[in-house]
Protein backbone atom coordinates (compact mmCIF):
# COMPACT_ATOMS: atom_id res chain seq x y z
CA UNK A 1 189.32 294.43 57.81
CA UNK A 2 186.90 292.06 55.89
CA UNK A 3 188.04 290.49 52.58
CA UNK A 4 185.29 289.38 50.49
CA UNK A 5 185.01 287.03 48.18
CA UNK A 6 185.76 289.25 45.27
CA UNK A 7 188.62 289.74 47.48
CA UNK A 8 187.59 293.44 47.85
CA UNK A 9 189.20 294.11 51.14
CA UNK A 10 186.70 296.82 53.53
CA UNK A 11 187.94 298.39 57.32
CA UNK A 12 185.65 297.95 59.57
CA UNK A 13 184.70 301.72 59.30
CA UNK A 14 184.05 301.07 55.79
CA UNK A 15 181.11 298.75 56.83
CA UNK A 16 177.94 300.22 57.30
CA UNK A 17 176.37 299.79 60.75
CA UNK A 18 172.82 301.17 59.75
CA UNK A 19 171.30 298.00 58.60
CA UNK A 20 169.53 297.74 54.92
CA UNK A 21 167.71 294.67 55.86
CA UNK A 22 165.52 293.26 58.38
CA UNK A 23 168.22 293.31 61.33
CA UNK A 24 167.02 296.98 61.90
CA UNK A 25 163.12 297.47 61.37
CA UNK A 26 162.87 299.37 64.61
CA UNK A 27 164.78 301.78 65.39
CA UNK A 28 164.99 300.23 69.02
CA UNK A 29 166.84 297.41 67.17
CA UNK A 30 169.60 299.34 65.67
CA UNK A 31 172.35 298.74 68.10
CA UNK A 32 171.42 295.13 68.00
CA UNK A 33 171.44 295.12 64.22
CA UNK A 34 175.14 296.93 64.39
CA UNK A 35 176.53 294.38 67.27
CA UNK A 36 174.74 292.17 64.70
CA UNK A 37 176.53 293.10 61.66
CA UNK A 38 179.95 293.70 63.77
CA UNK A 39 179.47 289.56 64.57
CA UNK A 40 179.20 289.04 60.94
CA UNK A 41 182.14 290.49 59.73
CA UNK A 42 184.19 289.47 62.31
CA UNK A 43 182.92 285.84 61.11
CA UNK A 44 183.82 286.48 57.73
CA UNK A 45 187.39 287.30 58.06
CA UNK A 46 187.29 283.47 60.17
CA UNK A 47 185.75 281.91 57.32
CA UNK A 48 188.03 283.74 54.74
CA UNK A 49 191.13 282.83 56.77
CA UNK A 50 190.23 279.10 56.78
CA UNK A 51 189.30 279.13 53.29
CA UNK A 52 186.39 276.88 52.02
CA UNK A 53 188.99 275.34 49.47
CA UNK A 54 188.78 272.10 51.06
CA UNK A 55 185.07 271.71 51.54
CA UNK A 56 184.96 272.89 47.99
CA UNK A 57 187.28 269.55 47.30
CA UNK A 58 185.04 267.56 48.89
CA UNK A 59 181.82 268.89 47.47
CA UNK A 60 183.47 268.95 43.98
CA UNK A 61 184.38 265.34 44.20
CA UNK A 62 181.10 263.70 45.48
CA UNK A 63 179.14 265.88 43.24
CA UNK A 64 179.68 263.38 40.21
CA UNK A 65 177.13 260.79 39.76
CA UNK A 66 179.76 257.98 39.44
CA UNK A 67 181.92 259.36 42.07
CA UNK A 68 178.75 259.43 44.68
CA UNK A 69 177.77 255.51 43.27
CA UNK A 70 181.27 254.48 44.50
CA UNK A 71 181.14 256.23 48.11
CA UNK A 72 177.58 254.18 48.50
CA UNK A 73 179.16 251.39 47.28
CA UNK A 74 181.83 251.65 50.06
CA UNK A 75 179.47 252.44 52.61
CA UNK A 76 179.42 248.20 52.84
CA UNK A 77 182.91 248.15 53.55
CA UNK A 78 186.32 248.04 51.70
CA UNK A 79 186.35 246.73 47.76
CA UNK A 80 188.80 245.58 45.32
CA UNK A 81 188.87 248.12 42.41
CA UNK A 82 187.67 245.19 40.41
CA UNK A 83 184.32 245.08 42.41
CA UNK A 84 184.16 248.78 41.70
CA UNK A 85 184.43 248.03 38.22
CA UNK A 86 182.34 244.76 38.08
CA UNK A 87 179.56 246.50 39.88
CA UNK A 88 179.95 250.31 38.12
CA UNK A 89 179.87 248.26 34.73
CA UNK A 90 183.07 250.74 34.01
CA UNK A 91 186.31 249.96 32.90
CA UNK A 92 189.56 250.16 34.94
CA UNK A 93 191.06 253.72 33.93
CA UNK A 94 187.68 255.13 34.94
CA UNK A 95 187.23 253.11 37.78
CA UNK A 96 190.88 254.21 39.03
CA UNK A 97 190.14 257.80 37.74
CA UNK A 98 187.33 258.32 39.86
CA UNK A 99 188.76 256.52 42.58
CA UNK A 100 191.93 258.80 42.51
CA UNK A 101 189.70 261.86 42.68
CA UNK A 102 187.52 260.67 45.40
CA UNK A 103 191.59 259.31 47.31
CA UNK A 104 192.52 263.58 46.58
CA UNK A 105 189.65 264.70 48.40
CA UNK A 106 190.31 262.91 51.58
CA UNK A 107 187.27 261.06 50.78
CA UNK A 108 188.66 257.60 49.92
CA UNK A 109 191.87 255.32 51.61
CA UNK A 110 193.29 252.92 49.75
CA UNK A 111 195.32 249.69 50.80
CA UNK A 112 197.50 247.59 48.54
CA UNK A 113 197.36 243.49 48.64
CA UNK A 114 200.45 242.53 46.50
CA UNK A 115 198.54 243.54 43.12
CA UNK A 116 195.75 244.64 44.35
CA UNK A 117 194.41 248.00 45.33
CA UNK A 118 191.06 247.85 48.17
CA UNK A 119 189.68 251.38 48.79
CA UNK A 120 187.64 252.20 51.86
CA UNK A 121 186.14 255.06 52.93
CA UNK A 122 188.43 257.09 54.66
CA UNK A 123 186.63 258.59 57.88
CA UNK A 124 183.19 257.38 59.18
CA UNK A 125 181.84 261.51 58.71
CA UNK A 126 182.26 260.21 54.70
CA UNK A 127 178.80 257.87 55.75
CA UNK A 128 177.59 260.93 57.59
CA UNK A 129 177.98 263.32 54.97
CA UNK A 130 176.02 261.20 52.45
CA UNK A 131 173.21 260.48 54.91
CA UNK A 132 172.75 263.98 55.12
CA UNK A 133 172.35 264.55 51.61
CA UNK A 134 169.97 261.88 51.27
CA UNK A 135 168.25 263.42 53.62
CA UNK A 136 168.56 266.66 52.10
CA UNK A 137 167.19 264.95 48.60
CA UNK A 138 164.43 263.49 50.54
CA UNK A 139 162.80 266.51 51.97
CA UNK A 140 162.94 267.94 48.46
CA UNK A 141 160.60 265.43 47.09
């Protein structure tokens, strides 16, 4: 059973084994192209198990301009919310709203200091992630 996206649910005898696409030019590669496609659907009920609502989180949250200038900012190390702001130029509700988006996405820690809140990044893959998209950026130029 594959469920798609749509969440159209197929059997696996619903899925078509002859290949439309370039899996199958030859016919010498058709039972490649069907263990092929078998693979793939057996991959996509993994995927739809595990659900990409998480990454989709993360994604969602870094995507904002502001949101990704605070995760570079804390790429130094841990700041007050009052560096955040000082530095952002932004006032404290939009500091702290950013900063509790970023905290919901796994993205951010925080630690509190009698009145004051420090936020961190909360796993060193956070530094990894946006070195990759720099990277990403890069090649496109």
């Amino acid at each position: 059973m594959l469920i798609t996206p749509s969440h159209e649910v197929f059997k696996d005898s619903d899925i078509d084994e002859e290949p439309m696409c370039c899996s199958g030019r030859s016919s010498s590669d058709l039972e490649k192209a069907g263990v092929r496609i078998k693979k793939l659907s057996s991959l996509m009920k993994v995927i739809e198990l595990d659900g990409p609502e998480g990454e989709v989180e993360v994604f969602k949250a870094a995507a904002d301009p502001c949101r990704l200038r605070i995760l570079k900012l804390l790429k130094e190390g841990e700041l007050c919310v009052c560096e955040i702001m000082t530095a952002l130029d932004m006032t404290q509700p939009t500091a702290s709203h950013h900063l509790r988006i970023l905290e919901k996405a796994g993205l951010v820690r925080d630690r509190r200091e009698g009145q004051w809140i420090f936020y961190s990044l909360s796993d060193p893959s956070v530094i990894s992630l946006l070195e990759g998209a720099d990277r990403i950026s890069d090649s496109l130029t």
